[in-house]
Protein backbone atom coordinates (compact mmCIF):
# COMPACT_ATOMS: atom_id res chain seq x y z
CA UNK A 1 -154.13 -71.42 -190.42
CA UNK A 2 -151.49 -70.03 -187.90
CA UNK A 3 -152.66 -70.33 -184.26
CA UNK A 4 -151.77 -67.29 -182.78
CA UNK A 5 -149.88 -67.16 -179.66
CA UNK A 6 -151.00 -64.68 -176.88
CA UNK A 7 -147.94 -62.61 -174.24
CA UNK A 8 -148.14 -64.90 -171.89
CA UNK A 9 -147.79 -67.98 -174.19
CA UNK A 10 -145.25 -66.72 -175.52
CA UNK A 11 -143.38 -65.51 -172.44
CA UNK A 12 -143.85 -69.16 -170.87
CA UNK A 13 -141.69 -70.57 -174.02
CA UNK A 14 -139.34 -68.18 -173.79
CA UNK A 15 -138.47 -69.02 -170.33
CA UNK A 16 -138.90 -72.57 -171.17
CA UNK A 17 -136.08 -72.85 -174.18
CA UNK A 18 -133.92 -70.19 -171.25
CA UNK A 19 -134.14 -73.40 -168.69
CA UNK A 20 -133.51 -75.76 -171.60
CA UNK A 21 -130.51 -73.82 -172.45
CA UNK A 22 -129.39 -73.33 -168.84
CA UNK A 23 -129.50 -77.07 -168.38
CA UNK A 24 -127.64 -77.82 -171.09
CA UNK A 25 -124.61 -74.89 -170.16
CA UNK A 26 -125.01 -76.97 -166.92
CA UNK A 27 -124.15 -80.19 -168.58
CA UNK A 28 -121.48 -78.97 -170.69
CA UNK A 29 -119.84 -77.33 -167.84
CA UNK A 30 -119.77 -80.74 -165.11
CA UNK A 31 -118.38 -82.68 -168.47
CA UNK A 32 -115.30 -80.16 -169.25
CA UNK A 33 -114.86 -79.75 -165.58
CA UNK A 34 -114.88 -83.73 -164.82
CA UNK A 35 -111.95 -84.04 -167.83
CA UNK A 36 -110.02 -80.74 -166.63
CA UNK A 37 -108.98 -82.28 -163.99
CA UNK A 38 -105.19 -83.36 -165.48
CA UNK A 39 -102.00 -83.56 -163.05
CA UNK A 40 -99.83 -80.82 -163.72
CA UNK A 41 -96.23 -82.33 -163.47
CA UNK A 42 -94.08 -79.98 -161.65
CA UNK A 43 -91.24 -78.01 -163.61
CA UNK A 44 -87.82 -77.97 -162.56
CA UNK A 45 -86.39 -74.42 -162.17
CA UNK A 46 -83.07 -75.37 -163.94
CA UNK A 47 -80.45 -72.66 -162.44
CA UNK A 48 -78.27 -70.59 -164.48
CA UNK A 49 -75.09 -68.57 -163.71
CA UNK A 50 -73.41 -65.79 -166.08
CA UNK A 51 -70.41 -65.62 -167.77
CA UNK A 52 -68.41 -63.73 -170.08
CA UNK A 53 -67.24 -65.16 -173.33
CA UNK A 54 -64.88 -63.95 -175.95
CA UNK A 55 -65.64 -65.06 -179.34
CA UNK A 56 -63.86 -64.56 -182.98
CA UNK A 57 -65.43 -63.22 -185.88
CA UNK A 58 -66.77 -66.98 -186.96
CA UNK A 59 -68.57 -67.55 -183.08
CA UNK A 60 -65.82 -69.07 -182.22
CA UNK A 61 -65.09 -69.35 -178.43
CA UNK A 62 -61.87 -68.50 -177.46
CA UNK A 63 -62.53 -67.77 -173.60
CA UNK A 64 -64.60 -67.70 -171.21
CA UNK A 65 -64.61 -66.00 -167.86
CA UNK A 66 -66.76 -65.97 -164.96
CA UNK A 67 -69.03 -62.56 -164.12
CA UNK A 68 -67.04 -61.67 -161.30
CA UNK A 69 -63.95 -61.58 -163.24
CA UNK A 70 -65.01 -58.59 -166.17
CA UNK A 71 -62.11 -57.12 -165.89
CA UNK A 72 -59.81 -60.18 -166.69
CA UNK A 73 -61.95 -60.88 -169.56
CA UNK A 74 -61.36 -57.74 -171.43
CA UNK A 75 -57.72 -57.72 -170.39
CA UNK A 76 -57.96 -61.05 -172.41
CA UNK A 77 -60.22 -59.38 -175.20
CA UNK A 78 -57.47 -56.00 -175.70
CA UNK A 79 -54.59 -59.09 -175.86
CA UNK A 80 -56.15 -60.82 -178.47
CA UNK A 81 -57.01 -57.61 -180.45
CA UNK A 82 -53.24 -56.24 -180.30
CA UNK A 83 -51.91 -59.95 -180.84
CA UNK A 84 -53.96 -60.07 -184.16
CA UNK A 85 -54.86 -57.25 -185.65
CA UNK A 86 -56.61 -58.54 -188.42
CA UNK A 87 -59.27 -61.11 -186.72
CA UNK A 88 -62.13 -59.58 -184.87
CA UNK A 89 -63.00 -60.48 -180.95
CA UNK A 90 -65.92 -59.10 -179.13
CA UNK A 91 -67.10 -60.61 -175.75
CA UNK A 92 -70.71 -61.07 -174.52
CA UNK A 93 -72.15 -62.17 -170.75
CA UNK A 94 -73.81 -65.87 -171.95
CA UNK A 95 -76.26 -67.65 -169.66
CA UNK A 96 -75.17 -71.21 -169.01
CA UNK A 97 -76.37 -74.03 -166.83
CA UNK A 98 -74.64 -74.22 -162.78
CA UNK A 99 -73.30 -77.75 -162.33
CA UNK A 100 -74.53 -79.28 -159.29
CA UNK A 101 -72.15 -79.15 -156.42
């Protein structure tokens, strides 16, 4: 037959399996913590400047400029329209890598 178990029984096993289960959070916790603790290699902020680039209709570079000098770049861009007609320019401000000085 089934024993049965009175409150108080039954509230002592209930905070029993709660210490069991706190114990084992506990030891689950030092273990992740004791391999978490990786090096973290530093990253290089690689620097970037603009510049303006005009390009045919195949992504083909024909010039490139830099961002101080706009306006020579679409003096370029209206020469290369009225010098031919039929082939498509358009310029765009590209992101590309500063050399070290």
């Amino acid at each position: 037959m089934v024993k049965r178990v009175t409150s108080k029984e039954r509230l002592q096993q209930m905070a029993e399996e709660a210490a069991a289960g706190e114990e084992l959070k506990a030891e689950k916790k030092a273990k992740k913590a004791a391999t978490a603790t990786k090096k973290v290699a530093k990253s290089i902020v690689k620097r970037e400047k603009v510049v303006w680039k005009i390009f045919d209709a195949s992504y083909k570079e024909v010039g490139c400029f830099p961002y101080a000098q706009k306006d020579d770049a679409f003096a370029k861009l209206e020469e290369r329209k009225q010098k031919k007609s039929t082939v498509n320019y358009f310029i765009n401000e590209i992101k590309v890598p500063m050399e070290d000085e």
